[in-house]
C-alpha atoms as a PDB file:
ATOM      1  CA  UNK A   1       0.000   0.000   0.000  1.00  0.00           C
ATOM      2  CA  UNK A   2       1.223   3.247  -0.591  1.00  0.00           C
ATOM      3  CA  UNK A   3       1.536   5.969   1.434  1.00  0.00           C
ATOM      4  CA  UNK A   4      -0.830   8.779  -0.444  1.00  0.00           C
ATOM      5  CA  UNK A   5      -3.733   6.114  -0.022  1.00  0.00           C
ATOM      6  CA  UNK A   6      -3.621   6.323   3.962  1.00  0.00           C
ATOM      7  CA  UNK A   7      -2.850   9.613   3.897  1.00  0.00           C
ATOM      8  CA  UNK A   8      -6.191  10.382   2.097  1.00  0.00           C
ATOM      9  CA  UNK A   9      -7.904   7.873   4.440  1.00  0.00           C
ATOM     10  CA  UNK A  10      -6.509   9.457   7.809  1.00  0.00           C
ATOM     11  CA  UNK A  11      -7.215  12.830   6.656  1.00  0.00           C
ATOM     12  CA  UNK A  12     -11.165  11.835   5.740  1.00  0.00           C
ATOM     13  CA  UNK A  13     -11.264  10.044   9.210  1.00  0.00           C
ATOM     14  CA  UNK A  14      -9.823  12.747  10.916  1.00  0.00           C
ATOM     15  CA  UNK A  15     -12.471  15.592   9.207  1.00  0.00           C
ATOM     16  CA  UNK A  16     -15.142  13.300   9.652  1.00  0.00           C
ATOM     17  CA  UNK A  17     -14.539  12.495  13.471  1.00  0.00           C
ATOM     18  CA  UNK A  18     -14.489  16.164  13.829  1.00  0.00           C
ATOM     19  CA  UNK A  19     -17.435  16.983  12.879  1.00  0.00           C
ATOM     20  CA  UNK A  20     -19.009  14.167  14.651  1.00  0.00           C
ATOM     21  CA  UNK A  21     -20.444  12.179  11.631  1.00  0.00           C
ATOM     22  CA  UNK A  22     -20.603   7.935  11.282  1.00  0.00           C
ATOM     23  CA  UNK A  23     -19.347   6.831   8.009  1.00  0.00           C
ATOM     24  CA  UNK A  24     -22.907   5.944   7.274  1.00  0.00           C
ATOM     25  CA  UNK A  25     -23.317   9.909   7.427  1.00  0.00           C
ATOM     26  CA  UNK A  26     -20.538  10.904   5.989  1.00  0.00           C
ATOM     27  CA  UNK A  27     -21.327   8.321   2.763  1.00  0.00           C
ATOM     28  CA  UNK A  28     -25.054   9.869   2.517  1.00  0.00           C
ATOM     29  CA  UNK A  29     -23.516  13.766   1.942  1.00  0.00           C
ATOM     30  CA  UNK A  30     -21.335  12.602  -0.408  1.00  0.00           C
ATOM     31  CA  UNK A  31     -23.660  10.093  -2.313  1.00  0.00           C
ATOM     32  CA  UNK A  32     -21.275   6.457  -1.757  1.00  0.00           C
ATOM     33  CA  UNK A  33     -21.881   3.919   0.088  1.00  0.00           C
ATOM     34  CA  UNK A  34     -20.468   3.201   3.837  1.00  0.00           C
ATOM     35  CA  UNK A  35     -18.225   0.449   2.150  1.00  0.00           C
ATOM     36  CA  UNK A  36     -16.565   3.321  -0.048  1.00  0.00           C
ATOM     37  CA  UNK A  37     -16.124   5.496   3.001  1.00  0.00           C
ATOM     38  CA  UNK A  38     -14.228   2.386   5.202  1.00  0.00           C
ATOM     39  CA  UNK A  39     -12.376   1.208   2.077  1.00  0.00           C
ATOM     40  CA  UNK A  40     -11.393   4.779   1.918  1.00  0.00           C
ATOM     41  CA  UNK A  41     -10.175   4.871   5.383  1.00  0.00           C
ATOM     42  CA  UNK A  42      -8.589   1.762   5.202  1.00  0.00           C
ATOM     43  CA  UNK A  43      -6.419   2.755   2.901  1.00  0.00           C
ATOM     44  CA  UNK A  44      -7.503   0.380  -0.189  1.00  0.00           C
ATOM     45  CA  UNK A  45      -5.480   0.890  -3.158  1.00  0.00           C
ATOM     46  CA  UNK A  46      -7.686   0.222  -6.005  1.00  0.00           C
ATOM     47  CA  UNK A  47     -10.836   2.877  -5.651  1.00  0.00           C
ATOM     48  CA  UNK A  48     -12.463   4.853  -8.282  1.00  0.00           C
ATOM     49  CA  UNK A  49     -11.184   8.280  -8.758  1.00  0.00           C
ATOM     50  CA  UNK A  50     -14.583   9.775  -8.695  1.00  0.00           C
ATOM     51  CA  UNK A  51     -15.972   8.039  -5.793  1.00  0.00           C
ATOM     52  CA  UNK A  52     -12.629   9.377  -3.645  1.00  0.00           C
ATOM     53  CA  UNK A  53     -13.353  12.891  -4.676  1.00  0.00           C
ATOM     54  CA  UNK A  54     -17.018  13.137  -4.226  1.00  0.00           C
ATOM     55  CA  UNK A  55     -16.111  12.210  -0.223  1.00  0.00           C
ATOM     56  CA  UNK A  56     -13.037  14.447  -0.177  1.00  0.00           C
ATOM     57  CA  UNK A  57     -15.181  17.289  -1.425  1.00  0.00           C
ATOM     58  CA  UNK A  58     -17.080  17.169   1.931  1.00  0.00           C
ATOM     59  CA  UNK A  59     -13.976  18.650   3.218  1.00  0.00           C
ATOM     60  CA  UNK A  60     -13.386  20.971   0.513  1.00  0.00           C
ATOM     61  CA  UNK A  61     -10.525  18.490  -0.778  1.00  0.00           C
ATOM     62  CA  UNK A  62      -9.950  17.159  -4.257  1.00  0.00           C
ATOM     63  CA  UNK A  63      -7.382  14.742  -5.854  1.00  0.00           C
ATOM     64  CA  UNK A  64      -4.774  16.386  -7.766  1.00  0.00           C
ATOM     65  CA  UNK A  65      -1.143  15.871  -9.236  1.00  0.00           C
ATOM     66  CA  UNK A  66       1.689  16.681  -6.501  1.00  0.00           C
ATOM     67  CA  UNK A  67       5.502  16.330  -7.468  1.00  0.00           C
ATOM     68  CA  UNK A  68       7.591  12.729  -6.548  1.00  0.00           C
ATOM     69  CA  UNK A  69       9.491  13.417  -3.572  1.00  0.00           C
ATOM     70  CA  UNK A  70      13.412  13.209  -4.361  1.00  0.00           C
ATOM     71  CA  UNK A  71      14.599   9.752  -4.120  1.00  0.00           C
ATOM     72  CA  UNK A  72      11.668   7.671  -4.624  1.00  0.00           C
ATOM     73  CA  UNK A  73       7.821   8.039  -5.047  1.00  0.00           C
ATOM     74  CA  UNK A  74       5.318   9.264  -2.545  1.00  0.00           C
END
């Protein structure tokens, strides 16, 4: 697993926590299902682009490019 997958996860359990929703909450705003939502948090690799964003954008978050950090990948 790499390590942008569970960053994306801990930072979407973090937000959510915060404001106090269940991932059965959290996966109604953003129109997924509560599977999406743990898989996210879980940090599973293989996850549709479009899914991920529609649950970041709760938190005003979106997938993007970022640069490789020097001497291997992210």
């Amino acid at each position: 697993m790499k390590r942008g997958h569970t960053d994306i996860g801990t930072f979407i359990l973090t937000e959510r926590r915060a404001l106090g929703w269940t991932q059965e909450q959290t996966a109604l705003y953003a129109g997924v299902s509560a599977k999406l939502v743990a898989d996210i948090e879980h940090g599973k690799p293989s996850l549709q682009m479009d899914a991920v964003n529609r649950v970041l954008g709760l938190f005003g978050k979106r997938l993007g490019l970022v640069d490789d950090l020097p001497g291997g990948s992210a």
